[in-house]
N, C-alpha and C. Protein backbone atom coordinates (compact mmCIF):
# COMPACT_ATOMS: atom_id res chain seq x y z
N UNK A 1 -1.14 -178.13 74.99
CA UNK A 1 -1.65 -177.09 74.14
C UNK A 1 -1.88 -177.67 72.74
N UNK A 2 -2.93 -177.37 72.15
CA UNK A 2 -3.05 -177.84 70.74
C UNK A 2 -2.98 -176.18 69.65
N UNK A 3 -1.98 -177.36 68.82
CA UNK A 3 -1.50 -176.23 67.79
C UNK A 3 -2.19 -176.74 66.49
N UNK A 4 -2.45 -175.81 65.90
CA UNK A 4 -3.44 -176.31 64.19
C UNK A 4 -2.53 -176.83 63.10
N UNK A 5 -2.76 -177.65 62.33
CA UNK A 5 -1.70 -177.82 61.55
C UNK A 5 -3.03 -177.58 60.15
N UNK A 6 -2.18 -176.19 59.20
CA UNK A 6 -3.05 -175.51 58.38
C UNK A 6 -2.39 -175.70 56.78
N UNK A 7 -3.17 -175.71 55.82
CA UNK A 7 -2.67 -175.98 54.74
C UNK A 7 -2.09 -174.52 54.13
N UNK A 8 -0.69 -174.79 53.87
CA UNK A 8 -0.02 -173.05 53.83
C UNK A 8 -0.67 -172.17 52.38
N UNK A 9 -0.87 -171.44 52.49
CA UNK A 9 -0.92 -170.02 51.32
C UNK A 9 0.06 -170.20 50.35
N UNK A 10 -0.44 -170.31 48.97
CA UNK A 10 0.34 -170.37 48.17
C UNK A 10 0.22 -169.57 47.47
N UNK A 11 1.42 -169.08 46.11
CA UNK A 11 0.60 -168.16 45.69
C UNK A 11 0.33 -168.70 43.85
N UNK A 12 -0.13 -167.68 43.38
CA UNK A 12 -1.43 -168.48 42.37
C UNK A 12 -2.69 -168.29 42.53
N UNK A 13 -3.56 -168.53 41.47
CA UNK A 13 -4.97 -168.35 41.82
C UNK A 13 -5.69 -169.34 42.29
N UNK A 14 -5.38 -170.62 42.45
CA UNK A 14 -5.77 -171.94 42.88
C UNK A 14 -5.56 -171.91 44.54
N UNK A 15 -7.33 -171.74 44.64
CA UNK A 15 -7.05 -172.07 46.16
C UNK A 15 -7.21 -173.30 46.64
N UNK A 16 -7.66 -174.46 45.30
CA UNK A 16 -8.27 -175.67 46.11
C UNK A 16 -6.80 -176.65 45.93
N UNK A 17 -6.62 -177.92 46.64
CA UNK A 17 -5.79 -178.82 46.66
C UNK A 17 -6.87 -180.10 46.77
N UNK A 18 -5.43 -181.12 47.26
CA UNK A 18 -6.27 -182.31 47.63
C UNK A 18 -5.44 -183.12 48.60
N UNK A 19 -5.49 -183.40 49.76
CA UNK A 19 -4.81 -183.99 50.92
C UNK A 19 -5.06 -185.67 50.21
N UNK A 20 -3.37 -185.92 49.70
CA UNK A 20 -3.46 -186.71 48.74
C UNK A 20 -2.81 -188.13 50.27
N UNK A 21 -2.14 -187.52 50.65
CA UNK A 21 -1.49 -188.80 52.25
C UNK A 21 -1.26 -188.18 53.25
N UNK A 22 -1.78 -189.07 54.18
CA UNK A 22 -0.63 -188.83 55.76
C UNK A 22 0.24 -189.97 56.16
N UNK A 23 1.29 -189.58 56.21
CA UNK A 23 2.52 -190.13 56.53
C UNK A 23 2.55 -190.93 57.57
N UNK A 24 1.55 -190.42 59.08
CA UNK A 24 1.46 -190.54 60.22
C UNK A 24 -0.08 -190.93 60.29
N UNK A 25 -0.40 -192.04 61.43
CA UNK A 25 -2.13 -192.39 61.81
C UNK A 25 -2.29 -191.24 63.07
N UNK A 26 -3.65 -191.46 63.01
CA UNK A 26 -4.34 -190.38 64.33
C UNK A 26 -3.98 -190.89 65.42
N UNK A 27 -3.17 -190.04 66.26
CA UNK A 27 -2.74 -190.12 67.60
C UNK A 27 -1.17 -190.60 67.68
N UNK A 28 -0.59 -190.76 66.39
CA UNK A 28 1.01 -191.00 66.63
C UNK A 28 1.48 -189.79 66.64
N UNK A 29 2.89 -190.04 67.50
CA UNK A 29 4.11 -189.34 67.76
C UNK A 29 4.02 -188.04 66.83
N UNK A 30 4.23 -187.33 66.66
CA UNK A 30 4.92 -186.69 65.72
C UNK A 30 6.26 -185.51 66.47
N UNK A 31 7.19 -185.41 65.48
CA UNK A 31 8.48 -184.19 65.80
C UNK A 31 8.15 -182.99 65.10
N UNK A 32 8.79 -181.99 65.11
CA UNK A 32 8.55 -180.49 65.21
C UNK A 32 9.52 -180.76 63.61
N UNK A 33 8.77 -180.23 62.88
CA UNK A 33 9.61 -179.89 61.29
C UNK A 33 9.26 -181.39 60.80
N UNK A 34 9.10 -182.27 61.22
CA UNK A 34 8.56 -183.62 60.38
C UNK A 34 7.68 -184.04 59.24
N UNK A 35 7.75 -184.21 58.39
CA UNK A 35 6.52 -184.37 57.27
C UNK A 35 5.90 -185.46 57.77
N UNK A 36 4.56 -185.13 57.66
CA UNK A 36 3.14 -185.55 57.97
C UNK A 36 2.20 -186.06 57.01
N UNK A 37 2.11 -185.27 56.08
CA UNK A 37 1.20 -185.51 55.22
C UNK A 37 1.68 -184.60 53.63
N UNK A 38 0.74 -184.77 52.67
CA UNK A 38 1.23 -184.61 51.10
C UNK A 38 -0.15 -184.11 50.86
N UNK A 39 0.01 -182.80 50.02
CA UNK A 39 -1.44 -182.34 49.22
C UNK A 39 -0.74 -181.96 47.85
N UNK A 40 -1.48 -182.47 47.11
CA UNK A 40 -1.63 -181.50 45.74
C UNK A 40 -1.92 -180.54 44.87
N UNK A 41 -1.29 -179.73 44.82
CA UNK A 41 -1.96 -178.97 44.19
C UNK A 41 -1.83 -178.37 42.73
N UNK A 42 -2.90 -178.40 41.38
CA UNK A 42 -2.52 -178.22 40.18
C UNK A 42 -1.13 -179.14 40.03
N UNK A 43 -1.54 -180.70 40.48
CA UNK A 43 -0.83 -181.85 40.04
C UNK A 43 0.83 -181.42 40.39
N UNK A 44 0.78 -180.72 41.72
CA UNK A 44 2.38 -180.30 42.36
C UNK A 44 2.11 -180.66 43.35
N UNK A 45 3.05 -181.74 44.14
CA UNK A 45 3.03 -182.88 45.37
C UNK A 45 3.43 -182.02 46.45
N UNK A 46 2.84 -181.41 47.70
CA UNK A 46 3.81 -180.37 48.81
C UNK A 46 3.56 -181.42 50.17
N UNK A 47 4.65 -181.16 50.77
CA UNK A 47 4.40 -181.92 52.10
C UNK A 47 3.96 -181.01 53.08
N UNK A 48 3.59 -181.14 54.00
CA UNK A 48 2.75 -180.70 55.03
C UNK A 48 3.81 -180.89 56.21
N UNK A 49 4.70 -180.08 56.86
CA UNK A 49 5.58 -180.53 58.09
C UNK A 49 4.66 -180.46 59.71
N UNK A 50 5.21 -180.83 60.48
CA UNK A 50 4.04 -181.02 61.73
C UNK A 50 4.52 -179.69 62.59
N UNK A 51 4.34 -178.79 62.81
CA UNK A 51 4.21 -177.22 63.46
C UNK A 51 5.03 -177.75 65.21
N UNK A 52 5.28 -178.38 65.49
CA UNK A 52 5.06 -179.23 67.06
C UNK A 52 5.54 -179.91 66.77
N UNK A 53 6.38 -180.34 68.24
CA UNK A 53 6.11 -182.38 68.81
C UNK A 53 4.73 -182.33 69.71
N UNK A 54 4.78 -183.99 69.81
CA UNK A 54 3.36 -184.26 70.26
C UNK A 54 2.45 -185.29 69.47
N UNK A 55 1.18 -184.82 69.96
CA UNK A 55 0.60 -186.18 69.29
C UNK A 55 -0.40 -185.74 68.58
N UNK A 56 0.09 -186.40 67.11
CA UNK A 56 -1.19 -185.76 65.91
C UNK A 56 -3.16 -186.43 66.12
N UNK A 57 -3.60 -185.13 65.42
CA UNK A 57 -4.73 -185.25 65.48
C UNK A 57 -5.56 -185.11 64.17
N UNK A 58 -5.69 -186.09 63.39
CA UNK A 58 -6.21 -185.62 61.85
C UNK A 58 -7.78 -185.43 61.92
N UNK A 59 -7.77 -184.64 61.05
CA UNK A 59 -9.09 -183.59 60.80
C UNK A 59 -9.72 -184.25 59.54
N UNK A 60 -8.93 -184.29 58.14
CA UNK A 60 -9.47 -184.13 57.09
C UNK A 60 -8.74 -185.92 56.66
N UNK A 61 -9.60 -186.45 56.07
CA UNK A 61 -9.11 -187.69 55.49
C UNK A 61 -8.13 -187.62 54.04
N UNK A 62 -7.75 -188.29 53.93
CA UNK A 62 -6.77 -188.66 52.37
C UNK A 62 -8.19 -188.84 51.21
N UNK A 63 -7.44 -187.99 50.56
CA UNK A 63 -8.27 -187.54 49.09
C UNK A 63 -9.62 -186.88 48.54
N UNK A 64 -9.56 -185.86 50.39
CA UNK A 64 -10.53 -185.22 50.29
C UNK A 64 -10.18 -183.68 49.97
N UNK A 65 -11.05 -182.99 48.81
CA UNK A 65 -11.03 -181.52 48.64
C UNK A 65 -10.76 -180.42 49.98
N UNK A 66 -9.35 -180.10 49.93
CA UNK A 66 -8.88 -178.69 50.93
C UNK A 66 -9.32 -177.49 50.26
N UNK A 67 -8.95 -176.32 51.11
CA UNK A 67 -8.46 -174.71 50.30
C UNK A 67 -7.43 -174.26 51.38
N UNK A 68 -6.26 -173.71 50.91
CA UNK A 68 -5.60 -173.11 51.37
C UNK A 68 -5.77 -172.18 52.77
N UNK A 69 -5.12 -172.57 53.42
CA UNK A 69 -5.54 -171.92 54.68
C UNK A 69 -6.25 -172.53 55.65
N UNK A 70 -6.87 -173.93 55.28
CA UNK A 70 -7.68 -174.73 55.93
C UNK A 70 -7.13 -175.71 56.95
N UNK A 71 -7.87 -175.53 58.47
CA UNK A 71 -7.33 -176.73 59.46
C UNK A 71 -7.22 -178.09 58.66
N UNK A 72 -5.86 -178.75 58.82
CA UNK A 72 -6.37 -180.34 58.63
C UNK A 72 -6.42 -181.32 59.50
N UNK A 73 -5.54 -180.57 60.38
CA UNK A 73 -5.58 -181.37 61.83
C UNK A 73 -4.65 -180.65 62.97
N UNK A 74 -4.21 -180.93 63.78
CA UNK A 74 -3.33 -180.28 64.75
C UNK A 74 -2.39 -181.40 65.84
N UNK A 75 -1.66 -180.64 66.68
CA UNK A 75 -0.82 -181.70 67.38
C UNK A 75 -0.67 -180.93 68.56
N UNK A 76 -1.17 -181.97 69.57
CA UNK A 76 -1.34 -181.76 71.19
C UNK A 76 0.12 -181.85 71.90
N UNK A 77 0.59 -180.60 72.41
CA UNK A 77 2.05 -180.52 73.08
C UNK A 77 1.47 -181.21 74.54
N UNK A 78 2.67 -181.63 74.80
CA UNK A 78 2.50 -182.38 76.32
C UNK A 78 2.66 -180.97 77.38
């Protein structure tokens, strides 16, 4: 099953960020509660935990413009 891994709702009026790292390459391992990846937002560092175990699937590259709420990638349960 593939689960979305989404950039969470924050609150504030800033909906944009910036998927500043991923922790993990496309198609590794990942565990359920694991940090994955790092976005910024209004120059505040948040990690991104992986929703699942399984195997990640990145969507959006490092240091490209997000908005809140947006797929960045997801992770395929066995």
């Amino acid at each position: 099953m593939k689960i979305e891994i989404k950039v969470p709702k924050l609150a504030g009026d800033k909906e944009e960020c910036v998927l500043t790292h991923w922790y993990k390459n496309n198609g590794d391992e990942v565990k359920e509660n694991e940090a994955i990846a790092e976005i910024m937002v209004e120059k505040i560092i948040m990690e991104i935990k992986s929703p699942a175990t399984g195997r990640l699937k990145i969507l959006i590259k490092e240091n490209e413009e997000i908005i809140q709420g947006q797929v960045i990638g997801s992770v395929n349960t066995p």
